[in-house]
C-alpha atoms as a PDB file:
ATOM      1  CA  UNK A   1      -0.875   3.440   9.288  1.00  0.00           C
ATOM      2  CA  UNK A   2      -4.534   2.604  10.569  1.00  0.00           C
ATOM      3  CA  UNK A   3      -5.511  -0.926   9.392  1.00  0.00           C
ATOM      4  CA  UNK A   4      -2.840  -3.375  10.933  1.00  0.00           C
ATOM      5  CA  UNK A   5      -4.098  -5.810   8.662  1.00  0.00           C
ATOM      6  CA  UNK A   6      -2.562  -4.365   5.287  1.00  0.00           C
ATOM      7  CA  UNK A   7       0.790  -5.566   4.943  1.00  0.00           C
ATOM      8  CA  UNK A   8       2.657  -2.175   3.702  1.00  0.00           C
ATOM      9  CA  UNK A   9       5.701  -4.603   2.668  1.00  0.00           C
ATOM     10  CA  UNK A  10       4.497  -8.117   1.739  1.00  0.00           C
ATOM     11  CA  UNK A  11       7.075 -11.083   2.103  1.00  0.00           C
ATOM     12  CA  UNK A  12       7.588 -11.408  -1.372  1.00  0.00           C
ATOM     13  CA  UNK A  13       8.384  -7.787  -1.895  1.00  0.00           C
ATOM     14  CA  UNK A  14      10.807  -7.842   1.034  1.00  0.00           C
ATOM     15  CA  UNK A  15      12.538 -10.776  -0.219  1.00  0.00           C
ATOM     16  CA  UNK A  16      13.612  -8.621  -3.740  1.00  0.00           C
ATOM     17  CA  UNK A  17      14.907  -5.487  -1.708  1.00  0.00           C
ATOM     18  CA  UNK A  18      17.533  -3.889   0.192  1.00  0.00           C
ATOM     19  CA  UNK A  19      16.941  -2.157   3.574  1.00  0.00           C
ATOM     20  CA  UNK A  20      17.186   0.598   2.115  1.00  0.00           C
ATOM     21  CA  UNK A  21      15.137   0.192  -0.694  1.00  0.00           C
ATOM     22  CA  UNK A  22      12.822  -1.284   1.517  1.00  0.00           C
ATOM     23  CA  UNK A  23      12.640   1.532   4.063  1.00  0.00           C
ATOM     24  CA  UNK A  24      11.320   3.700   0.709  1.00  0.00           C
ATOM     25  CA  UNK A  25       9.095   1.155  -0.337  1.00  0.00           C
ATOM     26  CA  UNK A  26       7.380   1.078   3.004  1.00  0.00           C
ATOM     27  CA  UNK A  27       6.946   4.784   3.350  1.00  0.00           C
ATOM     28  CA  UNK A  28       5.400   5.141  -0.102  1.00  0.00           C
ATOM     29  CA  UNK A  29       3.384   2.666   0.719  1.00  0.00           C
ATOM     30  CA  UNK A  30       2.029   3.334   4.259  1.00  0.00           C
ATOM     31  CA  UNK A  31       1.219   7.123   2.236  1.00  0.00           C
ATOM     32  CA  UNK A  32      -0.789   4.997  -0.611  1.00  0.00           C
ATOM     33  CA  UNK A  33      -2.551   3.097   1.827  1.00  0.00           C
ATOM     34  CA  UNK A  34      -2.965   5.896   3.741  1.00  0.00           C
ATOM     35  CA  UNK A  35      -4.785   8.136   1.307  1.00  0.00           C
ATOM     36  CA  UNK A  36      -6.912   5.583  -0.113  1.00  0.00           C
ATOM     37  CA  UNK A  37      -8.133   5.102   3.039  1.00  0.00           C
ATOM     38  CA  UNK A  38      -8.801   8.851   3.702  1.00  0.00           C
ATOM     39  CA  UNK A  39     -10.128  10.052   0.837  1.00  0.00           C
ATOM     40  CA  UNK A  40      -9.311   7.756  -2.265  1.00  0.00           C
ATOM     41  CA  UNK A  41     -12.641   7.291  -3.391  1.00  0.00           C
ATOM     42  CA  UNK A  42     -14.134  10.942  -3.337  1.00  0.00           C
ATOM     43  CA  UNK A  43     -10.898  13.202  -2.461  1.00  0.00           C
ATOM     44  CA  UNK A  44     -13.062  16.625  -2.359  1.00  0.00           C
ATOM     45  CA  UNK A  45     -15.464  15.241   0.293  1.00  0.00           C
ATOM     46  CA  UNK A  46     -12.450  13.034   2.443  1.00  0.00           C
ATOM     47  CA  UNK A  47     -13.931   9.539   1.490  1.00  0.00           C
ATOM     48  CA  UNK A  48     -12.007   6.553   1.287  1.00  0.00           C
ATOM     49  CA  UNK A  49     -12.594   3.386   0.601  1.00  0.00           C
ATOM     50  CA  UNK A  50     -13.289   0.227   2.667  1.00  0.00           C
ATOM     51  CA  UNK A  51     -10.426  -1.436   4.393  1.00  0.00           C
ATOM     52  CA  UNK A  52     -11.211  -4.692   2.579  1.00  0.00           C
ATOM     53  CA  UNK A  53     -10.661  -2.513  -1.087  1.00  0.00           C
ATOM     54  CA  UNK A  54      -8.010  -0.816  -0.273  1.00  0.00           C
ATOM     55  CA  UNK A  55      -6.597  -4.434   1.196  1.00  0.00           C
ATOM     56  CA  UNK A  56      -6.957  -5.919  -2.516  1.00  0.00           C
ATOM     57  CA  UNK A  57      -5.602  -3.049  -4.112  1.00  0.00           C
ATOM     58  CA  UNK A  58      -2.697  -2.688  -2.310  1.00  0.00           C
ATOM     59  CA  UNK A  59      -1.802  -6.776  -2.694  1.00  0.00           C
ATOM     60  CA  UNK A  60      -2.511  -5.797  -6.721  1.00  0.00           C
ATOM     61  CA  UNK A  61      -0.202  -2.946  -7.065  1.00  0.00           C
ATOM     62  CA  UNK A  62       2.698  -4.705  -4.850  1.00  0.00           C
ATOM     63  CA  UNK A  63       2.059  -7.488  -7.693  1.00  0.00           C
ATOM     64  CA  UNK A  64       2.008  -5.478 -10.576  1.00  0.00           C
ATOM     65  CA  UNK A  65       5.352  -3.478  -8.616  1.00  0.00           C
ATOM     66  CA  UNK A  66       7.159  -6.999  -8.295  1.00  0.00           C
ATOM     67  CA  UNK A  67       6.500  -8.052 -11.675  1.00  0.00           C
ATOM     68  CA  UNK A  68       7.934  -4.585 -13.147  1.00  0.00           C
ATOM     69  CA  UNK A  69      10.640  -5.736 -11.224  1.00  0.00           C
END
């Protein structure tokens, strides 16, 4: 994963899964972050959005995953 400073398993995620069902969680993650990164904002031209976006939208849809949950 590229930014370091997106957390691809937050603490309070990691605190409602197994290893195992962490291990997924991370690698759909890192390839969410990923992408939106890349190309999330135009996908046809390979533009993604800013690191501080894609930082707030990732802690949204971990909350919106945990309270699924």
């Amino acid at each position: 994963m590229k930014e370091n400073s997106i957390s691809a398993v937050p603490n309070p995620a990691k605190e409602r899964l197994s290893p195992r069902q962490e291990q997924d969680y991370r690698h759909h993650r890192e390839s969410m972050i990923e992408w939106l990164l890349d190309e999330g904002k135009k996908p046809d031209e390979n533009v993604g959005y800013s690191s501080a976006t894609v930082k707030r939208t990732a802690a949204r849809i971990d909350k919106f995953y945990r309270w699924v949950w």
